[in-house]
Structures are given as C-alpha cells and as structure tokens.
ModelCIF file with pLDDT and N, C-alpha, C, O atoms, coordinates in Angstrom:
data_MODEL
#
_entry.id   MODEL 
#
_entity.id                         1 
_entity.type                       polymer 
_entity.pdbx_number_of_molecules   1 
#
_entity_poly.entity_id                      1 
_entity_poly.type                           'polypeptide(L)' 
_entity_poly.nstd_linkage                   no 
_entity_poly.nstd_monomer                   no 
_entity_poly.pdbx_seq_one_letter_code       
;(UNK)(UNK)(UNK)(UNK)(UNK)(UNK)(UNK)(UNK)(UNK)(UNK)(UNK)(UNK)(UNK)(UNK)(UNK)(UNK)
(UNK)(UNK)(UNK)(UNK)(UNK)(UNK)(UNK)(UNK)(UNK)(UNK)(UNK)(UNK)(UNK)(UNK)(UNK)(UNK)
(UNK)(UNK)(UNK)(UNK)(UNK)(UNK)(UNK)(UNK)(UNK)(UNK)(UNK)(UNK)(UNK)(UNK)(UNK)(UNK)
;
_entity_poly.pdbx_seq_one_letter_code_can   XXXXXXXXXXXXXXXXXXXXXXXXXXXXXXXXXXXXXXXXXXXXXXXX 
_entity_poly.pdbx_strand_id                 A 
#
loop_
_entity_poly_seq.entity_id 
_entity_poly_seq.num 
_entity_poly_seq.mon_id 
_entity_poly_seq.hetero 
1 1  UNK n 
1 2  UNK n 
1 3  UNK n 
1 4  UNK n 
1 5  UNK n 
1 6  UNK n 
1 7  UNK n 
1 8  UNK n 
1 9  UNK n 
1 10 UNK n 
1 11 UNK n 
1 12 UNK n 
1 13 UNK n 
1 14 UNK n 
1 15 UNK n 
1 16 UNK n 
1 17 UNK n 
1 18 UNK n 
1 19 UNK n 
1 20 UNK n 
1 21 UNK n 
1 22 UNK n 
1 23 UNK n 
1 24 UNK n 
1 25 UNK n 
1 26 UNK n 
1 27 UNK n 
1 28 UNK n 
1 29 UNK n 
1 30 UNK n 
1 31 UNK n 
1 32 UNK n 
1 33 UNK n 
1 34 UNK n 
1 35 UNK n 
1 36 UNK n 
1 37 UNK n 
1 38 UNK n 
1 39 UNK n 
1 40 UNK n 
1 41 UNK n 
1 42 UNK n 
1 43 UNK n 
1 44 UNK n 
1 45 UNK n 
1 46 UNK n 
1 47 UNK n 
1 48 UNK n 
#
_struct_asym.id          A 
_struct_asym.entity_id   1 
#
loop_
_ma_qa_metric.id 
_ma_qa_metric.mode 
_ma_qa_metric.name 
_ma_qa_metric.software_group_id 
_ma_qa_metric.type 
1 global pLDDT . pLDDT 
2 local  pLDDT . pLDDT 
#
_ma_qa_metric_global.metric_id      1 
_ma_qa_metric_global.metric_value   96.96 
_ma_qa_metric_global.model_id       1 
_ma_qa_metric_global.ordinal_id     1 
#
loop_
_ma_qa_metric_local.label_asym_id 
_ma_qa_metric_local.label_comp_id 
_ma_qa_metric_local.label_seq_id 
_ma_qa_metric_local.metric_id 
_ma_qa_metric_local.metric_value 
_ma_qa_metric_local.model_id 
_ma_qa_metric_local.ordinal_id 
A UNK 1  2 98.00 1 1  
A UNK 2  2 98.00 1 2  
A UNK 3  2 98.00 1 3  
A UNK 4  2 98.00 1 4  
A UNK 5  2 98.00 1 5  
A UNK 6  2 97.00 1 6  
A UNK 7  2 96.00 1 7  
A UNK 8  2 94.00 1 8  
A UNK 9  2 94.00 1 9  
A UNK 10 2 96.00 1 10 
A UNK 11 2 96.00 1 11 
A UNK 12 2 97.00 1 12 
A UNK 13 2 97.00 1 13 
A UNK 14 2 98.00 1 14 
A UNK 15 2 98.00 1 15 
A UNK 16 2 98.00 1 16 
A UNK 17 2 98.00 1 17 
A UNK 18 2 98.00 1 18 
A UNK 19 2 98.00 1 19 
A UNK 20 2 98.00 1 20 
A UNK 21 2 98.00 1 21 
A UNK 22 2 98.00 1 22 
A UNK 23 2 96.00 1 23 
A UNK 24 2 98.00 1 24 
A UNK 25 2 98.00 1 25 
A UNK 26 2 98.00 1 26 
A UNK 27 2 98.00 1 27 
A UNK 28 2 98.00 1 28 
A UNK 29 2 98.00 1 29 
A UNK 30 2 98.00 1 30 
A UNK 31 2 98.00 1 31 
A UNK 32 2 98.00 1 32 
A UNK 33 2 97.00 1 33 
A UNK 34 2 97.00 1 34 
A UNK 35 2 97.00 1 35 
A UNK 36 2 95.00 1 36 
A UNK 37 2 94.00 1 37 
A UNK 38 2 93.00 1 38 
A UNK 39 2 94.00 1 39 
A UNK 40 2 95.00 1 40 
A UNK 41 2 96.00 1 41 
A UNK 42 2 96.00 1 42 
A UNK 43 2 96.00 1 43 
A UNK 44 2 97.00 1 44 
A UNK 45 2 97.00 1 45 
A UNK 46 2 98.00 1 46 
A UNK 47 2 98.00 1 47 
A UNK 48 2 97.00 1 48 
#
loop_
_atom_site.group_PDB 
_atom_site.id 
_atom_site.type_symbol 
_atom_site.label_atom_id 
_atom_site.label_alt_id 
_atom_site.label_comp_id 
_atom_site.label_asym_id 
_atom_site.label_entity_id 
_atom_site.label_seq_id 
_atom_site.pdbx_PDB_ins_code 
_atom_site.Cartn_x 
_atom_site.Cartn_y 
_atom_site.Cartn_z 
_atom_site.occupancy 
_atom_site.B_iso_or_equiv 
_atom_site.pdbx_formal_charge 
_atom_site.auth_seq_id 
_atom_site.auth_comp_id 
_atom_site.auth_asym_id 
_atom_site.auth_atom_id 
_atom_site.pdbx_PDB_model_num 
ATOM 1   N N  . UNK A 1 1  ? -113.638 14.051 86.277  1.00 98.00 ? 1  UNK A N  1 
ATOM 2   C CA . UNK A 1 1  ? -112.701 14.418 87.328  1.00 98.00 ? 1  UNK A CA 1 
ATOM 3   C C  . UNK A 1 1  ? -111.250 14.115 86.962  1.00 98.00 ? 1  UNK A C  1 
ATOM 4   O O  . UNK A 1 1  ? -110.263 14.809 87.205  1.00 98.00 ? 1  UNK A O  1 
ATOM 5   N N  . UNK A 1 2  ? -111.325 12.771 86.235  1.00 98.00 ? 2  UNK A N  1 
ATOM 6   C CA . UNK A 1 2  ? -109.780 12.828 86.071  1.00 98.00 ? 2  UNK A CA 1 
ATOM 7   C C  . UNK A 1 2  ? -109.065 13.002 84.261  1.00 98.00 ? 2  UNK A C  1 
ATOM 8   O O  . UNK A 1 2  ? -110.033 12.758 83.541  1.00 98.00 ? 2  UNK A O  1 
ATOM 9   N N  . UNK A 1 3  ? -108.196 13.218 83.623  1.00 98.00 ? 3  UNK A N  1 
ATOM 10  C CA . UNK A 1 3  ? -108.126 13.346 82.448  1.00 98.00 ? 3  UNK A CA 1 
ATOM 11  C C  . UNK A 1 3  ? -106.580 12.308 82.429  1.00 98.00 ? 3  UNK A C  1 
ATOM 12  O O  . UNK A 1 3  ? -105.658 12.504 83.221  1.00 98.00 ? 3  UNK A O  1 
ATOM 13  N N  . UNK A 1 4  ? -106.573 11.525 81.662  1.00 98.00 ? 4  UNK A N  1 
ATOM 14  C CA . UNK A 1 4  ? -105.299 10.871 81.107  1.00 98.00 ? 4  UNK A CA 1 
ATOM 15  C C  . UNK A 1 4  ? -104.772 11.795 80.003  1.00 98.00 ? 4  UNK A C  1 
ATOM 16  O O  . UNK A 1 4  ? -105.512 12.403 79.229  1.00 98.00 ? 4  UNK A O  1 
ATOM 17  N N  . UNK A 1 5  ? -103.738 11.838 79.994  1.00 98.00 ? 5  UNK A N  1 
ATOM 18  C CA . UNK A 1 5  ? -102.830 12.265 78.756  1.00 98.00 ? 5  UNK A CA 1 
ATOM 19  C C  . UNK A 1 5  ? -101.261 11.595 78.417  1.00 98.00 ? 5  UNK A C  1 
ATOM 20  O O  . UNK A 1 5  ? -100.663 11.160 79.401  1.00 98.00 ? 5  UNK A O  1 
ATOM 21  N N  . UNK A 1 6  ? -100.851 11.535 77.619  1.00 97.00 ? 6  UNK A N  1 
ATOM 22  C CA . UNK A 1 6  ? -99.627  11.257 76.752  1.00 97.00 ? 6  UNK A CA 1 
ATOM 23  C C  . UNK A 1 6  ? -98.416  12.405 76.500  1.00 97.00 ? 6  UNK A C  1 
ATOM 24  O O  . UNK A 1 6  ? -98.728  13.537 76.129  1.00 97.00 ? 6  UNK A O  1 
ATOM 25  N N  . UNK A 1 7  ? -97.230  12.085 76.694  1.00 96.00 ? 7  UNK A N  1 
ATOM 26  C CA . UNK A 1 7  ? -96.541  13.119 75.364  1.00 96.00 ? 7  UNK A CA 1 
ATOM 27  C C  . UNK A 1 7  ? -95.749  12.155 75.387  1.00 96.00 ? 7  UNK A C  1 
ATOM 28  O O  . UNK A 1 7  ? -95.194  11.543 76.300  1.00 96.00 ? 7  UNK A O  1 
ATOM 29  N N  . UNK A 1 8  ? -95.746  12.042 73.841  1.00 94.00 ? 8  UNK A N  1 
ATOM 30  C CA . UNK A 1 8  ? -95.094  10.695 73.081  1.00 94.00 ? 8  UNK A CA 1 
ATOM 31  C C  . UNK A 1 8  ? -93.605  11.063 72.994  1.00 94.00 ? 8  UNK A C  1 
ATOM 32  O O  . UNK A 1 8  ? -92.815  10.144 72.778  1.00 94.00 ? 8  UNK A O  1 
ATOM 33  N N  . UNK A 1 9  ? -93.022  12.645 73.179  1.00 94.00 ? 9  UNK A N  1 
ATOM 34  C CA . UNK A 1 9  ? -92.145  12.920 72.566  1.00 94.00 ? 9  UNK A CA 1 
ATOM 35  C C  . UNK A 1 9  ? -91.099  12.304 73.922  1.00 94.00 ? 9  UNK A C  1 
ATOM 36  O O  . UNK A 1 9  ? -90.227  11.443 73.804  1.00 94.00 ? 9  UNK A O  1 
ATOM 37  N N  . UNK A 1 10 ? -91.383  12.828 74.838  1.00 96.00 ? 10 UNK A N  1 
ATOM 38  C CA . UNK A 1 10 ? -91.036  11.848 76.507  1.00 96.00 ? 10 UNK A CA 1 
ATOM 39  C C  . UNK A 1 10 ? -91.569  10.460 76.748  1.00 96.00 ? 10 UNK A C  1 
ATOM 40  O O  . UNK A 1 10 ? -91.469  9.930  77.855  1.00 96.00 ? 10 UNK A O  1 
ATOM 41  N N  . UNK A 1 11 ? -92.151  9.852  75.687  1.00 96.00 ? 11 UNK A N  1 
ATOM 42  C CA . UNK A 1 11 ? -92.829  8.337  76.512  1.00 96.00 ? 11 UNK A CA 1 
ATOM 43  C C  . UNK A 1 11 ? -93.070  8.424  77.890  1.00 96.00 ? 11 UNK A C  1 
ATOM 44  O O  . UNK A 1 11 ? -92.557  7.721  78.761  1.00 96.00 ? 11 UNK A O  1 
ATOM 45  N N  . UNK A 1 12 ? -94.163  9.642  78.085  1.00 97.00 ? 12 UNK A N  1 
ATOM 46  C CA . UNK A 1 12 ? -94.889  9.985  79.379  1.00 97.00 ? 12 UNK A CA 1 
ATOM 47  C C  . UNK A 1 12 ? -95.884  9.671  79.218  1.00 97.00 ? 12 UNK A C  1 
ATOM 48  O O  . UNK A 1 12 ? -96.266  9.918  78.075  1.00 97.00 ? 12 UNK A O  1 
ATOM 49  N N  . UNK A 1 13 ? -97.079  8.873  80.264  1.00 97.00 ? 13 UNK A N  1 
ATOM 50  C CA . UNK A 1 13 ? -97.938  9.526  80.405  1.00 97.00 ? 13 UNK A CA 1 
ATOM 51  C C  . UNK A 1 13 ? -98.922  9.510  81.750  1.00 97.00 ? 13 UNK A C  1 
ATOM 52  O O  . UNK A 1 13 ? -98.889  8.673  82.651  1.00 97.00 ? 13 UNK A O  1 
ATOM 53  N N  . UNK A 1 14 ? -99.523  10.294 81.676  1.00 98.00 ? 14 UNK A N  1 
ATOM 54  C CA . UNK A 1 14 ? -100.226 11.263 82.823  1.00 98.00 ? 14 UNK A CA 1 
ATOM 55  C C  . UNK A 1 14 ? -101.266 11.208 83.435  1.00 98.00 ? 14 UNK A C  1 
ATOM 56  O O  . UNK A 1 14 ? -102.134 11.580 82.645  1.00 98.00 ? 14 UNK A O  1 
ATOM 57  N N  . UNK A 1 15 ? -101.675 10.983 84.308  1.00 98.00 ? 15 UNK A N  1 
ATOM 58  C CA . UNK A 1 15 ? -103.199 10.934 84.849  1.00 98.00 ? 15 UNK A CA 1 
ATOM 59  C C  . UNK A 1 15 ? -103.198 12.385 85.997  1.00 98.00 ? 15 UNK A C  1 
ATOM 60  O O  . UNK A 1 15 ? -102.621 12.535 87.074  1.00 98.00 ? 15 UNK A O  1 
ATOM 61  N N  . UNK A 1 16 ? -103.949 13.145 85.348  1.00 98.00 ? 16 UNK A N  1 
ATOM 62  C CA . UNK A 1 16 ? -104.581 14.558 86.463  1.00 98.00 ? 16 UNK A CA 1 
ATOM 63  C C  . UNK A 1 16 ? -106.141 14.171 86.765  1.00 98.00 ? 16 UNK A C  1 
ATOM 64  O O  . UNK A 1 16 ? -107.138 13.918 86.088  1.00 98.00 ? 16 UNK A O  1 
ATOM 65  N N  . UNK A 1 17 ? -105.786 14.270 88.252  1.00 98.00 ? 17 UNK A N  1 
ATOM 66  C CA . UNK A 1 17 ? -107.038 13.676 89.420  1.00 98.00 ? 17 UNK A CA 1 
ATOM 67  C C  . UNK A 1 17 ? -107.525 14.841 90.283  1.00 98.00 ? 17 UNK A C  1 
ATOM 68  O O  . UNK A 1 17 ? -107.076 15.149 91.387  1.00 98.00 ? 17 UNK A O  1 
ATOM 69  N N  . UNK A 1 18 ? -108.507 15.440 89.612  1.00 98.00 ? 18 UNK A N  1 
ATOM 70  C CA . UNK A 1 18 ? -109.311 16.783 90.395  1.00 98.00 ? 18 UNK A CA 1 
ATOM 71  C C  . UNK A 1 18 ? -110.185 16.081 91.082  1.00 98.00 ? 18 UNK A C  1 
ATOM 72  O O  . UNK A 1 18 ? -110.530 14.912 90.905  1.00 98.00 ? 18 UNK A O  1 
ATOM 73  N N  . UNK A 1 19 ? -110.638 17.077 92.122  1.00 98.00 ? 19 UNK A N  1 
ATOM 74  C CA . UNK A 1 19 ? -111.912 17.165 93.123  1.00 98.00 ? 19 UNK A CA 1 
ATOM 75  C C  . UNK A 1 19 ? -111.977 15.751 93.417  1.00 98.00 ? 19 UNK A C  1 
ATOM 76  O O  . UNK A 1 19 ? -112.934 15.116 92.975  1.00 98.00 ? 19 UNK A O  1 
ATOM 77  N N  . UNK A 1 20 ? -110.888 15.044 94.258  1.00 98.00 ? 20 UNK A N  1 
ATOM 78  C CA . UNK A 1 20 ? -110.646 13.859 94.429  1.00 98.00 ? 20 UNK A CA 1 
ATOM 79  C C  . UNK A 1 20 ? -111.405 13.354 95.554  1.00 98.00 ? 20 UNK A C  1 
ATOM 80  O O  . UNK A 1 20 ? -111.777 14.282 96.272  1.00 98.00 ? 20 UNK A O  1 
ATOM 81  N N  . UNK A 1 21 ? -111.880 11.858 96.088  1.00 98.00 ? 21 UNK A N  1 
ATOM 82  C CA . UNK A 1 21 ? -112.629 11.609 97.063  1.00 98.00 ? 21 UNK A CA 1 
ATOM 83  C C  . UNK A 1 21 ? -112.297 10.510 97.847  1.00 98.00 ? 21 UNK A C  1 
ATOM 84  O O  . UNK A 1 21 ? -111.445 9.831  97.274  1.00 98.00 ? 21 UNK A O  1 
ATOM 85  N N  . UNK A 1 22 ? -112.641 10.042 98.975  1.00 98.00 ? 22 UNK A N  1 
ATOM 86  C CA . UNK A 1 22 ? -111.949 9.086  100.029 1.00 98.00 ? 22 UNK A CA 1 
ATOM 87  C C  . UNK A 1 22 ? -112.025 7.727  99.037  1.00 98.00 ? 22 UNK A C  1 
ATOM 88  O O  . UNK A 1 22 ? -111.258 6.806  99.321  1.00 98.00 ? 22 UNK A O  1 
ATOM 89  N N  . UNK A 1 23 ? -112.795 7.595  98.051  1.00 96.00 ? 23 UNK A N  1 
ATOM 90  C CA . UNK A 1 23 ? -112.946 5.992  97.820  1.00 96.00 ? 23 UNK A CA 1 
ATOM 91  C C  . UNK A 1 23 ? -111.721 6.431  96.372  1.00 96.00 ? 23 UNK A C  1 
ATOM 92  O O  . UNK A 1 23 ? -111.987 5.438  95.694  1.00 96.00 ? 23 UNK A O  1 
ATOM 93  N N  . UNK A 1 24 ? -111.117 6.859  95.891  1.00 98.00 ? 24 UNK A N  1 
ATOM 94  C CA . UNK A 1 24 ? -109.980 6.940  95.075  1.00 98.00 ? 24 UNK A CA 1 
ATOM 95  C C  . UNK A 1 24 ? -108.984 6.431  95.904  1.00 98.00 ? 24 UNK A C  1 
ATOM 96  O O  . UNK A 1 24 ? -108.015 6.314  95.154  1.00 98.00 ? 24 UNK A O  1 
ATOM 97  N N  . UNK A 1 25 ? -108.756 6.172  96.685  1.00 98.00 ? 25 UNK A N  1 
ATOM 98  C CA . UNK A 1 25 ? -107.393 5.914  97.642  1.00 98.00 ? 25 UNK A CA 1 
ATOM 99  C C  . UNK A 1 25 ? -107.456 4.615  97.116  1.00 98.00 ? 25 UNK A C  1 
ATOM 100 O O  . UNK A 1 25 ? -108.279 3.701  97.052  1.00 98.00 ? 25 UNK A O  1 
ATOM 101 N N  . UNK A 1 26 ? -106.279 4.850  96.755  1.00 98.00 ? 26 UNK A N  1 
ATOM 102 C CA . UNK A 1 26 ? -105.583 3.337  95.983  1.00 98.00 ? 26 UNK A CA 1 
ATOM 103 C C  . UNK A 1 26 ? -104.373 3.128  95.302  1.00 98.00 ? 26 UNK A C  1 
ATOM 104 O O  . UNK A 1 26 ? -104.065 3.944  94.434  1.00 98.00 ? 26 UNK A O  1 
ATOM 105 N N  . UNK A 1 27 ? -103.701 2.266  95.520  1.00 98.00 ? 27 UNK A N  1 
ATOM 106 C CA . UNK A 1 27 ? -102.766 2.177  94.857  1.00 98.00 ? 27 UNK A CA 1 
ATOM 107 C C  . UNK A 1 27 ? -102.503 2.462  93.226  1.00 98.00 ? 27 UNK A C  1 
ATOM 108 O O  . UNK A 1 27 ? -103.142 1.703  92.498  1.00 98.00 ? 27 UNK A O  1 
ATOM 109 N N  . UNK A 1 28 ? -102.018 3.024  92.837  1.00 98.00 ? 28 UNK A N  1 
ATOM 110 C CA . UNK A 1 28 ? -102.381 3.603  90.537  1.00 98.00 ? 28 UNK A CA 1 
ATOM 111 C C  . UNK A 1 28 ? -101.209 3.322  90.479  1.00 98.00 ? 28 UNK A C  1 
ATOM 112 O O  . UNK A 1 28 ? -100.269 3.740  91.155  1.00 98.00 ? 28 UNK A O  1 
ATOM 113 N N  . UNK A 1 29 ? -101.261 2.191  89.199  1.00 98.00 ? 29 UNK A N  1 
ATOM 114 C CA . UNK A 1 29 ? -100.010 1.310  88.322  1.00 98.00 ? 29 UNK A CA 1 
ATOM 115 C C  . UNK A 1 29 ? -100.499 1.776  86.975  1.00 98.00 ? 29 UNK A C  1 
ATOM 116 O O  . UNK A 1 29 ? -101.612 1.748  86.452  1.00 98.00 ? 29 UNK A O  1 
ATOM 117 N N  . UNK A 1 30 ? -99.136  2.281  86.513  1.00 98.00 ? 30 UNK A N  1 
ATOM 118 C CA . UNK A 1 30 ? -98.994  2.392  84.602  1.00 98.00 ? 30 UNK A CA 1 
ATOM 119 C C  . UNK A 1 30 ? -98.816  1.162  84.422  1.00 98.00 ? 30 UNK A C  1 
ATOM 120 O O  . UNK A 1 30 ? -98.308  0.296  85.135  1.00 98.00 ? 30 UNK A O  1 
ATOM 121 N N  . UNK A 1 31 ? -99.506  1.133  82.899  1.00 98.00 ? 31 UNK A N  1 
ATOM 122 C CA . UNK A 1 31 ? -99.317  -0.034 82.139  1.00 98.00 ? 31 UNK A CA 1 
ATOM 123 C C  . UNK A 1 31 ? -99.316  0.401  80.792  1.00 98.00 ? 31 UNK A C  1 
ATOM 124 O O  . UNK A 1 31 ? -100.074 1.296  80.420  1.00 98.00 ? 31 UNK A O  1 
ATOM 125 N N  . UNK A 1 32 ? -98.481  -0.195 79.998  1.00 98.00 ? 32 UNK A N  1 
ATOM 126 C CA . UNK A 1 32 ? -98.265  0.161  78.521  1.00 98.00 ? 32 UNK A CA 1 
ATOM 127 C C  . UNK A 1 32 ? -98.220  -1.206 77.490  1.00 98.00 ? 32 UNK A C  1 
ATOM 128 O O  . UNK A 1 32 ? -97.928  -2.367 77.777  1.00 98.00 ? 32 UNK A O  1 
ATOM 129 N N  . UNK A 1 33 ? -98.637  -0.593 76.135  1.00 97.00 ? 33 UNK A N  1 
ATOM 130 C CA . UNK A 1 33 ? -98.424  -1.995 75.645  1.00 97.00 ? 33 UNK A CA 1 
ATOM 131 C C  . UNK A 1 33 ? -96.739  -1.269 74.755  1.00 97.00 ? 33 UNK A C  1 
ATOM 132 O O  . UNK A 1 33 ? -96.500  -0.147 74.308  1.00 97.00 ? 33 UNK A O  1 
ATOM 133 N N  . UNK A 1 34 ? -96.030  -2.330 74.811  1.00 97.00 ? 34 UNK A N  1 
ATOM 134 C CA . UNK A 1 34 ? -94.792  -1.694 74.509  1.00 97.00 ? 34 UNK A CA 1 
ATOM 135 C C  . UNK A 1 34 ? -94.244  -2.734 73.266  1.00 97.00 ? 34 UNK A C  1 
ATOM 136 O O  . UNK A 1 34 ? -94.466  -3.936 73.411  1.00 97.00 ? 34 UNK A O  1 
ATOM 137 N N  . UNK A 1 35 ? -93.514  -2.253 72.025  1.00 97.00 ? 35 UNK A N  1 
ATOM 138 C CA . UNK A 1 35 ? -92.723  -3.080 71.441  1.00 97.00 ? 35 UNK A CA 1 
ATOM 139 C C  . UNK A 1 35 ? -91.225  -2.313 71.576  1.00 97.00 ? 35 UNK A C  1 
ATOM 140 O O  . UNK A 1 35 ? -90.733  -1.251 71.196  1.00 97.00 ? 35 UNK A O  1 
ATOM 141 N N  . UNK A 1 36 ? -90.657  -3.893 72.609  1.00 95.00 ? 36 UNK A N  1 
ATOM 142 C CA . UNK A 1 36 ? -89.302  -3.521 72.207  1.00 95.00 ? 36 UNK A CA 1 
ATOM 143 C C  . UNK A 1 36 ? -88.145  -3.251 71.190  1.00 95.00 ? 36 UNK A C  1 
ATOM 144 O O  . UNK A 1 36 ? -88.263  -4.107 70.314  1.00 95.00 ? 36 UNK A O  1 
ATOM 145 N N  . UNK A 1 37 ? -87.376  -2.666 70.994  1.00 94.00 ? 37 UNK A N  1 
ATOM 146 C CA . UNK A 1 37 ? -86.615  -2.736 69.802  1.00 94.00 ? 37 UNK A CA 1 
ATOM 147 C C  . UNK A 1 37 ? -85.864  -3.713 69.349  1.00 94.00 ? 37 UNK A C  1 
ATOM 148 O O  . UNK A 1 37 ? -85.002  -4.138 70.117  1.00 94.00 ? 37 UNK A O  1 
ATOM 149 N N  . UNK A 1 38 ? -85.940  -4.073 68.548  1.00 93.00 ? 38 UNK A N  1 
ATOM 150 C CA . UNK A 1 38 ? -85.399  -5.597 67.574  1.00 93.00 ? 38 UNK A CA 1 
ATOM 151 C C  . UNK A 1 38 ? -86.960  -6.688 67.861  1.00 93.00 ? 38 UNK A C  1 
ATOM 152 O O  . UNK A 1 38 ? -87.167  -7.700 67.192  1.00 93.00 ? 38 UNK A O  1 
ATOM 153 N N  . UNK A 1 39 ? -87.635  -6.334 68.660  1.00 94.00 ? 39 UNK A N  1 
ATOM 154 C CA . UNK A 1 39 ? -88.621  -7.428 68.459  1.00 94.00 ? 39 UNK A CA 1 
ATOM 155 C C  . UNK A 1 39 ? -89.976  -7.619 67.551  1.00 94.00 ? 39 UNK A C  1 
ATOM 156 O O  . UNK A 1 39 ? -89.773  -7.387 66.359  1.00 94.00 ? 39 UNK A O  1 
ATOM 157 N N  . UNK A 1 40 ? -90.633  -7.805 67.715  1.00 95.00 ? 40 UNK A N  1 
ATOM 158 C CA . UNK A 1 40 ? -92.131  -8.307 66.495  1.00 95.00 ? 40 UNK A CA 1 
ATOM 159 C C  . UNK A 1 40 ? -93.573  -8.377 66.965  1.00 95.00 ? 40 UNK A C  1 
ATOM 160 O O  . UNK A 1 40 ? -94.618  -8.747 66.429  1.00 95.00 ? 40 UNK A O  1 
ATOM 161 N N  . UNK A 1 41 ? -93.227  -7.841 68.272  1.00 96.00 ? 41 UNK A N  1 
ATOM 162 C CA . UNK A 1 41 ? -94.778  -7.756 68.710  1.00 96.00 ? 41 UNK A CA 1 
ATOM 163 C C  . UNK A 1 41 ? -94.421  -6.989 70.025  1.00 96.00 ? 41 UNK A C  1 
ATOM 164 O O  . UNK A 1 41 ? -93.319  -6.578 70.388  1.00 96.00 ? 41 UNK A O  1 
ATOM 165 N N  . UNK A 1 42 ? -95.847  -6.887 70.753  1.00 96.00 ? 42 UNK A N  1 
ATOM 166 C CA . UNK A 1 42 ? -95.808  -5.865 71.890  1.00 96.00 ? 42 UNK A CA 1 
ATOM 167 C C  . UNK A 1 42 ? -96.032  -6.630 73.205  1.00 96.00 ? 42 UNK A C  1 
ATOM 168 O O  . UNK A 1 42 ? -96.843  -7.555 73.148  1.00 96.00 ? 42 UNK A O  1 
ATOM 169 N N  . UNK A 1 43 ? -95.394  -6.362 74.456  1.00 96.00 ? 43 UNK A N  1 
ATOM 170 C CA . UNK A 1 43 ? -95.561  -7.051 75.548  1.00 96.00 ? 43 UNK A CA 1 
ATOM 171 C C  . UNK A 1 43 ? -96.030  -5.681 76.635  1.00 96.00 ? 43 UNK A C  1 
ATOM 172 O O  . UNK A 1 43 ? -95.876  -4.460 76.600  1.00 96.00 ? 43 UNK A O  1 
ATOM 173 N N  . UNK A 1 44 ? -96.707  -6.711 77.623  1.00 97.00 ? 44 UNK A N  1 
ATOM 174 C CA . UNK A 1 44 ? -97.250  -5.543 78.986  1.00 97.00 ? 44 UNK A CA 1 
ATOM 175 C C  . UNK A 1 44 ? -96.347  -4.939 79.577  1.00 97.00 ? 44 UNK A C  1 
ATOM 176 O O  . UNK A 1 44 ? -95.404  -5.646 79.931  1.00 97.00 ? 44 UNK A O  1 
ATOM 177 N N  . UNK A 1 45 ? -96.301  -3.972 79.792  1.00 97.00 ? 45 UNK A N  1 
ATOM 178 C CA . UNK A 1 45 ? -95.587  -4.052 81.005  1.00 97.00 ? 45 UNK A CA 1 
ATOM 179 C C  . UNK A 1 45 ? -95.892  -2.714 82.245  1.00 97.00 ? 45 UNK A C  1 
ATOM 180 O O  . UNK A 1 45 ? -96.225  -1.581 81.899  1.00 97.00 ? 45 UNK A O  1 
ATOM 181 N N  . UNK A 1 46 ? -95.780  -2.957 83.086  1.00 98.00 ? 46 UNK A N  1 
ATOM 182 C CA . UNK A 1 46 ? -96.216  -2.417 84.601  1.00 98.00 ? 46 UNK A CA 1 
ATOM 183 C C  . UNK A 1 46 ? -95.190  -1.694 85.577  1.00 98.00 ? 46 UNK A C  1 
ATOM 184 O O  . UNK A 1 46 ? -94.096  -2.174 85.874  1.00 98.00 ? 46 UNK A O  1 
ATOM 185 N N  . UNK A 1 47 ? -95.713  -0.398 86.069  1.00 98.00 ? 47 UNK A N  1 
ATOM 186 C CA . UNK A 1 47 ? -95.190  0.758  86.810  1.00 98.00 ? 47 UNK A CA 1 
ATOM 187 C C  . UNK A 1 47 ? -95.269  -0.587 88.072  1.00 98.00 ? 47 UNK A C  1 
ATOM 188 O O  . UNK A 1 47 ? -95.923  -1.624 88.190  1.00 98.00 ? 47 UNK A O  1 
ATOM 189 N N  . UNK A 1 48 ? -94.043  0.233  88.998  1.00 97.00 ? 48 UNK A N  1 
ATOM 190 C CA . UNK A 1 48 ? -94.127  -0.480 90.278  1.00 97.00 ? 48 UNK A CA 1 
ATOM 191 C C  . UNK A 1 48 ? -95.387  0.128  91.471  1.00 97.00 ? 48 UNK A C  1 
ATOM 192 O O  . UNK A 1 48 ? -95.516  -0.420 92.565  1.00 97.00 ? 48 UNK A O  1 
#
C-alpha cells in the first residue's frame, strides 16, 4: 500500500500511502541519518 522513495538530487524523500485505512491515522515524522558538512560522522535527525 505504501511505497517510500528518494530523489537525492532535492534531498527529498517521499512516502505515497494508497488505499489508506482508519488505523494509519497517525502522526508520520522523517528521519534521516545525515552527515553534516565539515564533520566525521552522521547524526539523526527528525521532521517536526
């Protein structure tokens, strides 16, 4: 029902939610693992 996707070229990405149902009702947070620039490793970080 649902498909995630990416486009890297926008640092988007996507969740399409077909034939959706009462128990999906919920709050949906992005999360990425991200390395910032100048740093050495990757940290979480979270859609509001």
């Amino acid at each position: 029902r649902f498909t995630i996707s990416r486009d890297n070229a926008k640092n988007t990405v996507y969740l399409q939610m077909n034939s959706l149902k009462p128990e999906d009702t919920a709050v949906y947070y992005c999360h990425a693992d991200i390395r910032p620039l100048l740093f050495f490793r990757t940290y979480d970080y979270w859609g509001q």
